[in-house]
Protein backbone atom coordinates (compact mmCIF):
# COMPACT_ATOMS: atom_id res chain seq x y z
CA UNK A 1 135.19 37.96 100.25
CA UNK A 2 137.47 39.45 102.77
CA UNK A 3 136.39 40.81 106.18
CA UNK A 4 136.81 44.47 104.52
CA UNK A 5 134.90 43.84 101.84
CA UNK A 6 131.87 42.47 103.58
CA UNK A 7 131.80 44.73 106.38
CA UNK A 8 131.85 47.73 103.50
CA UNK A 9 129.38 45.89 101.44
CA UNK A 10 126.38 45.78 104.27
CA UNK A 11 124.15 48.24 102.97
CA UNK A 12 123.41 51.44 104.89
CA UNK A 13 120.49 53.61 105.63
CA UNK A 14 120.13 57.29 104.57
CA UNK A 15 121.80 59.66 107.03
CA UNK A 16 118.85 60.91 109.17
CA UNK A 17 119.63 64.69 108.49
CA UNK A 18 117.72 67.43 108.53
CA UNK A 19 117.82 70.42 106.30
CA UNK A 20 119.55 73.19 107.97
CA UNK A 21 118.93 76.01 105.46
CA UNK A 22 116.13 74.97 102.96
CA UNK A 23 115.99 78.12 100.40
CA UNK A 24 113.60 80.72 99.30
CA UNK A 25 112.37 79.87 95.87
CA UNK A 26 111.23 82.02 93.03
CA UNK A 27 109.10 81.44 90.43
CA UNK A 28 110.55 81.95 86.48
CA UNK A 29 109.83 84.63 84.32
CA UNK A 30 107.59 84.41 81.71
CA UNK A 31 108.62 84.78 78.09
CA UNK A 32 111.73 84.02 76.16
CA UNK A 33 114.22 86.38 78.14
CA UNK A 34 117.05 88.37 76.60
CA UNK A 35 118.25 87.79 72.89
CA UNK A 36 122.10 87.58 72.37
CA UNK A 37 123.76 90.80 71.67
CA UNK A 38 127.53 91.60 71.07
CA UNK A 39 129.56 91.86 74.04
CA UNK A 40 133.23 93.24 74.27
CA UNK A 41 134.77 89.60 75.63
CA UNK A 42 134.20 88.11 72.48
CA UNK A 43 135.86 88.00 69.52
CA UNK A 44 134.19 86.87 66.38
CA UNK A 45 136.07 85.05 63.79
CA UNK A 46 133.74 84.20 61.38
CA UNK A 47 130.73 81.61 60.42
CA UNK A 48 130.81 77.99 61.30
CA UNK A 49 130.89 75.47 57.86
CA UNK A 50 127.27 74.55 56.89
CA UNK A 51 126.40 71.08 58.48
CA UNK A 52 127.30 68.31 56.25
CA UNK A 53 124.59 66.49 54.59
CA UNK A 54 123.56 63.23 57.04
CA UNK A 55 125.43 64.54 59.63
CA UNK A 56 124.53 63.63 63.58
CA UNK A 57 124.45 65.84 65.95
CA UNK A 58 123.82 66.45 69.86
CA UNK A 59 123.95 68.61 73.14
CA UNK A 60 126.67 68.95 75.46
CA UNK A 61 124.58 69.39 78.12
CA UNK A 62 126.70 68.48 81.44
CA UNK A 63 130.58 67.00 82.64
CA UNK A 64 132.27 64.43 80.03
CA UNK A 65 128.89 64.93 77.74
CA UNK A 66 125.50 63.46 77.15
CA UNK A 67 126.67 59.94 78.07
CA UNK A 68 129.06 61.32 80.98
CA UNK A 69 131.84 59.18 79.98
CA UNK A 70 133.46 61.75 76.90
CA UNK A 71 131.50 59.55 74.04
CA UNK A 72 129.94 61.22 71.28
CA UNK A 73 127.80 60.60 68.32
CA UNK A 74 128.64 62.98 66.24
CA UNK A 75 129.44 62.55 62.67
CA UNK A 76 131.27 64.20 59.43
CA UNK A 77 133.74 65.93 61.30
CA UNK A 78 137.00 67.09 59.64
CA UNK A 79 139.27 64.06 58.49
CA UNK A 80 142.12 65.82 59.01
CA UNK A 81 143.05 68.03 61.69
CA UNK A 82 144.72 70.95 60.17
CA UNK A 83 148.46 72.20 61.61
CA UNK A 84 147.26 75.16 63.24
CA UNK A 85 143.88 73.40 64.60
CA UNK A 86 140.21 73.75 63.06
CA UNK A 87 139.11 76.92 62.36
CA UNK A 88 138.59 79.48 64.84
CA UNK A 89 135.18 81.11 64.63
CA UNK A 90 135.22 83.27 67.92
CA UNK A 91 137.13 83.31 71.50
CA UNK A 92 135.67 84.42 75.09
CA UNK A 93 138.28 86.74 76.93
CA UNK A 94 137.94 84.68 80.33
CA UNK A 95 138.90 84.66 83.93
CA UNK A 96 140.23 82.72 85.96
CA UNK A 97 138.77 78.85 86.92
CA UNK A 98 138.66 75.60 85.04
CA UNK A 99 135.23 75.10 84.47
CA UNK A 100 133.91 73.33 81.45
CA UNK A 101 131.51 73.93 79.02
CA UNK A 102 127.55 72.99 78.77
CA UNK A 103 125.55 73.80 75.26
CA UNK A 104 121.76 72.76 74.87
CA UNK A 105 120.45 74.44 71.48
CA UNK A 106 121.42 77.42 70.58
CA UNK A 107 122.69 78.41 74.66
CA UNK A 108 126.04 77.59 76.05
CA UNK A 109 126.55 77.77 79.54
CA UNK A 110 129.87 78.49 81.60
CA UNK A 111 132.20 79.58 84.55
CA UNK A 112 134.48 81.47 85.54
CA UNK A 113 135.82 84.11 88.20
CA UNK A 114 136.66 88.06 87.38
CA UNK A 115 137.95 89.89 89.74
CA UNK A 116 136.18 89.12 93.29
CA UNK A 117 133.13 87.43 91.74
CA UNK A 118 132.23 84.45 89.59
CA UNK A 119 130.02 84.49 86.92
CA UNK A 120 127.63 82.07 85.10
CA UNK A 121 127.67 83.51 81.24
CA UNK A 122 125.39 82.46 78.79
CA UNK A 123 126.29 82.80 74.94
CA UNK A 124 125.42 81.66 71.71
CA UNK A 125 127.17 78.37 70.70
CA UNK A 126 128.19 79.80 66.99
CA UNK A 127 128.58 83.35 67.79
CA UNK A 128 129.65 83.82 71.47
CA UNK A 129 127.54 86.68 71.70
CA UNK A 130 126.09 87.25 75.37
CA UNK A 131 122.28 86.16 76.49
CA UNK A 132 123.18 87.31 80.08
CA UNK A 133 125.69 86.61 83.17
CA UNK A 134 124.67 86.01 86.52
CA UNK A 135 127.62 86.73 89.28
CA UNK A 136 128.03 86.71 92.90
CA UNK A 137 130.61 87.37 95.70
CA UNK A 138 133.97 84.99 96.22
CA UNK A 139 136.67 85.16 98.05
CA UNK A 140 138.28 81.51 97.45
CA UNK A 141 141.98 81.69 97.55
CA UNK A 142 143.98 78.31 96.06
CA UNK A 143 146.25 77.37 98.46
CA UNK A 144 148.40 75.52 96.46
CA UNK A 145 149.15 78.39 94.10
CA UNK A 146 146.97 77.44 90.92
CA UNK A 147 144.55 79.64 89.96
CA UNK A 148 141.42 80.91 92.27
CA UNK A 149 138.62 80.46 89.71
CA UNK A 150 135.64 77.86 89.30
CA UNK A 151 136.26 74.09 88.84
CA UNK A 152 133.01 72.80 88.66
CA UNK A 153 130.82 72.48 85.25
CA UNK A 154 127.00 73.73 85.06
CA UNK A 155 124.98 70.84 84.33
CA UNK A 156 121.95 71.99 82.42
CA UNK A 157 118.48 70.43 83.11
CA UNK A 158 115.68 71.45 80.80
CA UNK A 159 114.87 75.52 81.68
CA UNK A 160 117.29 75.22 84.42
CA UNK A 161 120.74 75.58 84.90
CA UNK A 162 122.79 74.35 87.82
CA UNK A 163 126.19 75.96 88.71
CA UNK A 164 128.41 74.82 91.76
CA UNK A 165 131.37 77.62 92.31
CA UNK A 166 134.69 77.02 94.41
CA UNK A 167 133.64 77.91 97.74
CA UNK A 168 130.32 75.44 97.14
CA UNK A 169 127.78 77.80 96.54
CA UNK A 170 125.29 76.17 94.26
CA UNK A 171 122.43 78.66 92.30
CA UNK A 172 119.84 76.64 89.96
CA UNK A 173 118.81 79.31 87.05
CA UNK A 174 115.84 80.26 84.34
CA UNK A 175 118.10 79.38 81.68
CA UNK A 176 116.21 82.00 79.36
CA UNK A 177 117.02 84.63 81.45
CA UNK A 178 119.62 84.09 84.01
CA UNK A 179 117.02 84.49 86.92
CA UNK A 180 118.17 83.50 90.48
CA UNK A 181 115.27 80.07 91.07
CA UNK A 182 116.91 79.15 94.16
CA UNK A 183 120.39 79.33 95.94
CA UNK A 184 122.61 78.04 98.80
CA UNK A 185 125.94 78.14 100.39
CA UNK A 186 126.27 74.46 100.98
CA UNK A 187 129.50 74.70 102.67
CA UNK A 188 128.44 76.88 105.00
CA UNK A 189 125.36 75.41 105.56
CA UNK A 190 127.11 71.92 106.75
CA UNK A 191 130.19 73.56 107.96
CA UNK A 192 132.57 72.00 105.18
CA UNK A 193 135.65 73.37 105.26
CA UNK A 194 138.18 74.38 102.18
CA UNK A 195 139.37 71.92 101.06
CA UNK A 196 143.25 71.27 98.80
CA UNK A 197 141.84 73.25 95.78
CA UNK A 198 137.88 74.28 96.55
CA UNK A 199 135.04 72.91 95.37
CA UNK A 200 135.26 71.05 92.19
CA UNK A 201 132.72 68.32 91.62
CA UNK A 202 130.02 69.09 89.46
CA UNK A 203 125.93 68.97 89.94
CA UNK A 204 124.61 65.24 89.24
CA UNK A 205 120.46 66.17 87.64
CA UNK A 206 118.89 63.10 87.76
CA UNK A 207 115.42 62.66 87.32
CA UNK A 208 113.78 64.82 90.02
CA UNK A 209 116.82 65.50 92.10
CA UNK A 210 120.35 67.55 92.16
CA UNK A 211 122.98 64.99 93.40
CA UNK A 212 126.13 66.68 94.91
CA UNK A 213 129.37 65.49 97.17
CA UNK A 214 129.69 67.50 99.63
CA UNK A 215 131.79 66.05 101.66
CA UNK A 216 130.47 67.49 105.46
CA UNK A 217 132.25 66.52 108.09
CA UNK A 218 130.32 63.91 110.35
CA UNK A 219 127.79 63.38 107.39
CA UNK A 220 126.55 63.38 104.81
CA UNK A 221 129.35 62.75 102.63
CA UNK A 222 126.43 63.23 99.82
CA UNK A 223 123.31 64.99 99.30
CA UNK A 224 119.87 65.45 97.51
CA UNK A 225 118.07 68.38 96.90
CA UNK A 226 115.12 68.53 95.36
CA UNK A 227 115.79 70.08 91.65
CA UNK A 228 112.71 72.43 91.47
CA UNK A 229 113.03 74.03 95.24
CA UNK A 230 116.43 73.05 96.58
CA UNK A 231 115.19 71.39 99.64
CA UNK A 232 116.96 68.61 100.57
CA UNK A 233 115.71 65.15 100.01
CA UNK A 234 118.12 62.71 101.80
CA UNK A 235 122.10 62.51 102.77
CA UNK A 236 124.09 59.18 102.75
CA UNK A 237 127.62 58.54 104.27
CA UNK A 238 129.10 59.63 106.97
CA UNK A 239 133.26 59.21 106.84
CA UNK A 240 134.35 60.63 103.02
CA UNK A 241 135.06 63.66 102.70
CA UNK A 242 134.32 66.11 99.01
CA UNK A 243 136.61 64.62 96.41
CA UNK A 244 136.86 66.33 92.87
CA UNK A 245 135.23 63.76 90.96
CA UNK A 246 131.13 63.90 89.92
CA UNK A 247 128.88 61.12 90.73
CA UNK A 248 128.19 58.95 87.67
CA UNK A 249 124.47 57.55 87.07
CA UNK A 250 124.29 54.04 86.86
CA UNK A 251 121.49 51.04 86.26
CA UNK A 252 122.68 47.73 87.32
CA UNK A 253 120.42 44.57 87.34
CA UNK A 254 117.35 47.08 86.47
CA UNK A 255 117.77 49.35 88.95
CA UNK A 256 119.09 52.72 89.40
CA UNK A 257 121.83 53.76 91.22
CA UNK A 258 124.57 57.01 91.49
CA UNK A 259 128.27 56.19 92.16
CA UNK A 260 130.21 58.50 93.89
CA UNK A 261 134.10 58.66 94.00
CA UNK A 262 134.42 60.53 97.61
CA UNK A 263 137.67 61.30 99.99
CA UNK A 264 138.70 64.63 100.86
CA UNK A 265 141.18 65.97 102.97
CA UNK A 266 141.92 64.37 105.98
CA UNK A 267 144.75 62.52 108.47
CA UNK A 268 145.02 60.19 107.70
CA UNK A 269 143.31 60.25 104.32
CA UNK A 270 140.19 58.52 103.76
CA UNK A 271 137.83 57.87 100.70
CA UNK A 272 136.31 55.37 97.97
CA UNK A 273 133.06 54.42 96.24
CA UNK A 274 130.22 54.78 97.37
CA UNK A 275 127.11 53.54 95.63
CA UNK A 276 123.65 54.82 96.57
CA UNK A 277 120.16 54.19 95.63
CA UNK A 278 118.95 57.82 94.54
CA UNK A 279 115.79 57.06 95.35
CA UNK A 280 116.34 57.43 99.26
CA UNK A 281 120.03 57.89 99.89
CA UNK A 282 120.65 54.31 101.00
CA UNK A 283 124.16 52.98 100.59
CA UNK A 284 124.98 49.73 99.35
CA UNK A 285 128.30 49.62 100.37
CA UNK A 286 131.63 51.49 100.28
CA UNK A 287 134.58 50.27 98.65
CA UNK A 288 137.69 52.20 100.40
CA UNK A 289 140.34 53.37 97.73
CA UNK A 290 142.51 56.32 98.41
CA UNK A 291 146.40 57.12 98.73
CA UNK A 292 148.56 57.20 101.54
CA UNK A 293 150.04 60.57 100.83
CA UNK A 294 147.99 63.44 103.24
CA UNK A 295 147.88 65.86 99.95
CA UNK A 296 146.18 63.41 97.43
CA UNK A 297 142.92 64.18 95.67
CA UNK A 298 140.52 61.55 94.19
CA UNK A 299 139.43 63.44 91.03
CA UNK A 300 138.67 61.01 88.28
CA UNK A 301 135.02 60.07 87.60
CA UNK A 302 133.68 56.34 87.61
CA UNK A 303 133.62 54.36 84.87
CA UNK A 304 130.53 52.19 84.38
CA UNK A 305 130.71 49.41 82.82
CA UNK A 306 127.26 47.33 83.17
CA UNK A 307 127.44 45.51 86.21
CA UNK A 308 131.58 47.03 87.03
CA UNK A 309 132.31 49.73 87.91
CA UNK A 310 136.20 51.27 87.63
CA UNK A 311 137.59 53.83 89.97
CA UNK A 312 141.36 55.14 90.12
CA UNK A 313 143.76 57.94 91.48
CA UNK A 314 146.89 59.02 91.05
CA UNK A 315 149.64 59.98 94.24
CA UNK A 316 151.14 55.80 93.84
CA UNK A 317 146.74 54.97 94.19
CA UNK A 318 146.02 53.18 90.92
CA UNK A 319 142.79 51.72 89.45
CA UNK A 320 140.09 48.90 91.13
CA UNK A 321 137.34 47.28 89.24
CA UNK A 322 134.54 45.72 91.35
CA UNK A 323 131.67 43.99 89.65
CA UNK A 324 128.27 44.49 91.62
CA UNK A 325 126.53 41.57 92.29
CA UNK A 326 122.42 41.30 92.26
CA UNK A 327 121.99 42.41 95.85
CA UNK A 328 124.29 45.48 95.76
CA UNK A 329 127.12 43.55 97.23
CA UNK A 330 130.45 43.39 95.72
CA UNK A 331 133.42 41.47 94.43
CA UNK A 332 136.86 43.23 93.65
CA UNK A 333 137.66 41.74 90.09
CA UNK A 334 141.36 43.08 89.80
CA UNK A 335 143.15 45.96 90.69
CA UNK A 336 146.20 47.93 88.60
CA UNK A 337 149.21 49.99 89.65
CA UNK A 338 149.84 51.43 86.41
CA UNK A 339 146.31 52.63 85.45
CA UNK A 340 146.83 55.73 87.88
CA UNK A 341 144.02 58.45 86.54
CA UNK A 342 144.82 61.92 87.74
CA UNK A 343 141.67 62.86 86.76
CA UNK A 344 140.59 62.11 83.13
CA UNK A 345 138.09 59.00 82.46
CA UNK A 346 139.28 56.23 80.63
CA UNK A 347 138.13 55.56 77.22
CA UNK A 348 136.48 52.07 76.99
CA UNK A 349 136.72 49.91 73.65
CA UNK A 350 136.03 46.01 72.27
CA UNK A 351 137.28 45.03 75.63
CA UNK A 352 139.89 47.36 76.24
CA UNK A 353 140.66 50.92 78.34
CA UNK A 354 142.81 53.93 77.13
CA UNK A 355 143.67 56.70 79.28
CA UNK A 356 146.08 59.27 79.75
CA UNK A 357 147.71 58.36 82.91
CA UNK A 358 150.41 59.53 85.69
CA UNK A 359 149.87 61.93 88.62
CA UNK A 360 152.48 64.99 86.97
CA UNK A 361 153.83 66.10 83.62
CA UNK A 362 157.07 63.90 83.78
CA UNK A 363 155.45 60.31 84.57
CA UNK A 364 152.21 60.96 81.91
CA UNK A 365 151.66 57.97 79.20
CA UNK A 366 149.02 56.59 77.05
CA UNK A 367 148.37 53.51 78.40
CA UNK A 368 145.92 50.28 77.04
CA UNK A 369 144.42 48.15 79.69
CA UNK A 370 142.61 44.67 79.23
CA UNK A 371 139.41 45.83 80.83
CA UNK A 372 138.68 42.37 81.51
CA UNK A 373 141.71 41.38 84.08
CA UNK A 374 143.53 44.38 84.66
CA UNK A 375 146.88 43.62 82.85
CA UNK A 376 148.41 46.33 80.93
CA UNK A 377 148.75 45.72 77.31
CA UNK A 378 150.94 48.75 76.13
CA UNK A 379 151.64 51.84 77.55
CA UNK A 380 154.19 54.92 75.05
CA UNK A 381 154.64 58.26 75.89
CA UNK A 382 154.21 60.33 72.45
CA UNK A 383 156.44 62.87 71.56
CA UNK A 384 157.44 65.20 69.45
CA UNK A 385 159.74 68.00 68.53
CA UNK A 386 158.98 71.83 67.84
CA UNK A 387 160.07 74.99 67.44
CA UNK A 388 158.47 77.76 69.21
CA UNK A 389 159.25 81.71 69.69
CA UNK A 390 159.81 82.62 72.97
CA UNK A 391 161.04 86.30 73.98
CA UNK A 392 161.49 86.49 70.07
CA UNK A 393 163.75 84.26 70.28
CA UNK A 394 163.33 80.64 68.37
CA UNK A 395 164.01 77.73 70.59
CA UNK A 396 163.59 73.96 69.79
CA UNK A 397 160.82 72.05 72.53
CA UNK A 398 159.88 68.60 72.83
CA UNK A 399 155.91 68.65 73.15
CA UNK A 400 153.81 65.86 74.40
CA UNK A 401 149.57 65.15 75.51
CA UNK A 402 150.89 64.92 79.16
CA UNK A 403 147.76 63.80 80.96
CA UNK A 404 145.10 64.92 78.47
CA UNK A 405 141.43 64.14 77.61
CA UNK A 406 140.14 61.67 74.93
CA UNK A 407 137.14 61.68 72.95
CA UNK A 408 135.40 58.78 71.34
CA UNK A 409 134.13 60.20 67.94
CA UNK A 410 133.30 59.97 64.07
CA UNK A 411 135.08 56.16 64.86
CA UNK A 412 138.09 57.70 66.09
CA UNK A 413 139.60 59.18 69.21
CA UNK A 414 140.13 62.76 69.48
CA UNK A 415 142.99 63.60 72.15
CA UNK A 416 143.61 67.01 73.65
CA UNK A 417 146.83 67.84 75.08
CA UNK A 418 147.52 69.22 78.47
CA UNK A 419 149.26 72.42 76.10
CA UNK A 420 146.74 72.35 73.86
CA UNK A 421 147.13 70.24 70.96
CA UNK A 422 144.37 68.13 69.29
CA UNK A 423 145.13 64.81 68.11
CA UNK A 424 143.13 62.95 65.75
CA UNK A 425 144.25 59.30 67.13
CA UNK A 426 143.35 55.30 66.30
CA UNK A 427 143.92 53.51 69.49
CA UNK A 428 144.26 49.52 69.58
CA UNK A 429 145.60 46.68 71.53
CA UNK A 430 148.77 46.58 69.29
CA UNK A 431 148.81 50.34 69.83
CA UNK A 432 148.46 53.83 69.28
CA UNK A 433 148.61 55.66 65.56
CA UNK A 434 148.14 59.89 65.38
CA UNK A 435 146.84 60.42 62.39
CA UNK A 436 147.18 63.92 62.25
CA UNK A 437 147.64 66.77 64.83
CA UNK A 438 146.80 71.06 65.45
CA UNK A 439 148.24 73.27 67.60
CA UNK A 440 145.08 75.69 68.32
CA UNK A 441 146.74 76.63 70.79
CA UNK A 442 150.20 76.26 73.39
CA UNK A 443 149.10 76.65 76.96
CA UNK A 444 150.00 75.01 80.31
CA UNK A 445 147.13 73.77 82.34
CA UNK A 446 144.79 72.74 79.66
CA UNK A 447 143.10 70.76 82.06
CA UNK A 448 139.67 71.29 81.20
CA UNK A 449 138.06 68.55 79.08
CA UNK A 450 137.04 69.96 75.63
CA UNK A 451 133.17 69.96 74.57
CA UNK A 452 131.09 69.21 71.20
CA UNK A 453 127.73 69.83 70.13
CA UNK A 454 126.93 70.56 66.37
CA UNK A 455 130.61 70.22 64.99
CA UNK A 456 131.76 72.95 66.76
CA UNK A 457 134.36 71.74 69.53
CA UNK A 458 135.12 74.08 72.64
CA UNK A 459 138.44 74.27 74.43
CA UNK A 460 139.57 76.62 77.47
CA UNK A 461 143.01 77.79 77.87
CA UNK A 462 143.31 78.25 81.30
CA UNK A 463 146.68 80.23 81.55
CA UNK A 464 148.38 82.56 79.32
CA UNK A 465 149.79 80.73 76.27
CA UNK A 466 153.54 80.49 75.49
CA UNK A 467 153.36 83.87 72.93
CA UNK A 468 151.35 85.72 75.88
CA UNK A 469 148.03 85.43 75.06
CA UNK A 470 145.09 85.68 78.08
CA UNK A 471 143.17 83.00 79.10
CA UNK A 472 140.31 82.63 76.67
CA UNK A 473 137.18 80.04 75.85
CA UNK A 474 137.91 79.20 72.14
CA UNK A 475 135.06 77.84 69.73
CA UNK A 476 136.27 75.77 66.53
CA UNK A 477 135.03 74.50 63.94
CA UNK A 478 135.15 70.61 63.68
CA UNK A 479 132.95 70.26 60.64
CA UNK A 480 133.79 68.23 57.79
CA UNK A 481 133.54 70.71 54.06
């Protein structure tokens, strides 16, 4: 072990801080709240396909999923993806943001900024009509230029739902009803100032607790609030700024643990992985890992795996895999230029990681990585050529995924484009087959991982498409006839 790595692995105590602004609660409502009615945003298509006989199904009920890592169980979902994508049964008329999609039952939960407020919307997963929106005041301006909406997915938590906007205001709501339970402006509260683009991490729920990277200056890096009132529980670290990825859950060697990707902005810039017993904030250790470059972001989510853990970042960063021993220490089993994760999650298979990597358009590739020393087995950018109207006028593109998401599924990888295509995909060690590809849609900035629950998959185009079309939330139909 190197000096570095056993000064980082001492374990630390929580950060003795008190609660500077512990929130007025309010109790639910009784009853079972609004019923869905029409609403002019949405746009209904038409019915979903009746679920196939045997099929498996789940919620979508926080970031990357039910297992947080973009796995899903589902089953008998279309074999083939169809040219122009699977069927589109209704679209959301949206604002601006990034924000992803939650769905528990029949209630889908979601993000997004109009005009000088954001709003939390609640539809129905099949029909998109509206339960109710809750919406307060922002004034977040990007600084960089990209758009000034919402980054961060709800997570939702039994009759709760927990929503984190740009300027880090988090609200827990009656998900029945939309009712205000508790709120606060944690950035305000612990003086954490804007960072490159906002606030972007999303709400950890685990077990009794809301888990979110805050990123204050001085401490606490990380904080616990109690999920029914808000008050805070505990805060751990001190030096790591907010970073854009969402802590990840973890048991190793029986015992429960949250690992949190941190590393704002700061001169010069400083972050890594922090991993922290959720009981009472402790820290194990910290693992630095962050680029050189001032205007870097750590944004992709840790990778569990067992007793390793992966981390990685683009801006010339790369990927580290530590193992964590039985006390909480750690080892650093190899690290790997190549594997540079803007800020999708690798897919992990017999041994082996996939990921769309590369910090910009230009230098995105699929790459394979043996999971178990690093080494990269293949990496190929895919590519092909089409013909779109633009201006009425027919011109000849080449099209690519760029740095999009995958999707473990129905025993094969679903891939969605950074424009918007979906890719039905086998991936292996002697490498990478698309079986058959969609265009739903042509969009930059498709940078919001897609969502399933029931068959139905849910995409966001985040800018207007190449034809001209607004920004919408799209709902399609993945089930198999």
């Amino acid at each position: 072990m190197t000096r570095r790595q056993l000064l980082a692995s001492l374990a630390v105590a929580a950060v003795p801080t008190e609660d500077p602004a512990p929130p007025k609660v309010f109790e639910p409502d009784a009853g079972a709240g609004p019923s869905a009615q029409k609403n002019p945003a949405t746009k209904f298509h038409g019915k979903p396909k009746p679920l196939p006989a045997g099929a498996v199904t789940e919620d979508w009920p926080h970031f990357l999923g039910p297992t947080r890592n973009m796995v899903s169980t589902e089953t008998k979902l279309l074999a083939k993806m169809p040219e122009e994508g699977p069927p589109l049964l209704w679209e959301f008329a949206k604002g601006t943001g990034y924000s992803g999609v939650s769905v528990v039952d029949d209630r889908l939960l979601f993000l997004h900024r109009l005009g000088d407020e954001e709003r939390v919307v609640c539809l129905h997963p099949e029909t998109g009509d509206l339960y109710w929106t809750f919406a307060y005041p922002t004034t977040f301006s990007d600084r960089y230029g990209y758009n000034n909406g919402p980054r961060s997915t709800p997570a939702i938590d039994g009759e709760r739902v927990y929503a984190y906007g740009a300027q880090g205001k988090l609200h827990c709501l009656q998900l029945t009803t939309g009712k205000l339970l508790w709120g606060r402006d944690l950035a305000k509260e612990f003086e954490v100032p804007q960072d490159f683009f906002g606030t972007a991490t999303s709400p950890l729920v685990e077990k009794d607790r809301v888990i979110v990277n805050i990123g204050a200056p001085g401490g606490p890096t990380v904080v616990a609030l109690d999920k029914l009132t808000g008050r805070m529980l505990w805060g751990a670290g001190e030096e790591w700024g907010p970073s854009y990825a969402t802590p990840m859950p973890a048991v190793m060697h029986g015992k429960p643990r949250v690992m949190v990707f941190a590393g704002g902005e700061s001169r010069p810039p400083t972050g890594g992985l922090l991993s922290i017993d959720p009981a009472n904030g402790a820290v194990d250790f910290s693992f630095p890992w962050r680029s050189r470059s001032y205007e870097s972001v750590n944004a992709s989510t840790p990778l569990i795996l067992g007793d390793r853990v992966m981390v990685s970042a683009a801006y010339r960063t790369g990927a580290a895999m530590l193992r964590v021993r039985p006390d909480f220490s750690y080892e650093e089993l190899w690290t790997s230029d190549e594997l540079d994760l803007h800020w999708t999650t690798p897919m992990h298979k017999n041994g082996y990681l996939y990921a769309f990597a590369g910090r910009n358009e230009p230098d995105a590739g699929l790459l394979c990585v043996d999971a178990a020393t690093g080494k990269t087995v293949w990496r190929q950018v895919l590519e092909w050529e089409e013909v779109i109207e633009i201006q009425g006028e027919p011109r000849k593109i080449y099209e690519s995924p760029f740095r999009g998401f995958l999707m473990a599924v129905d025993g094969r990888f679903l891939a969605q484009g950074e424009h918007g295509h979906l890719l039905w995909m086998e991936l292996s060690p002697e490498g990478p087959e698309i079986l058959s590809r969609g265009e739903p849609l042509l969009a930059r900035e498709t940078w919001t991982p897609p969502a399933l629950s029931r068959g139905l998959l849910y995409m966001c185009q985040n800018t207007r498409t190449f034809d001209g079309s607004s920004p919408r939330l799209l709902c399609l139909d993945l089930r198999a006839a």
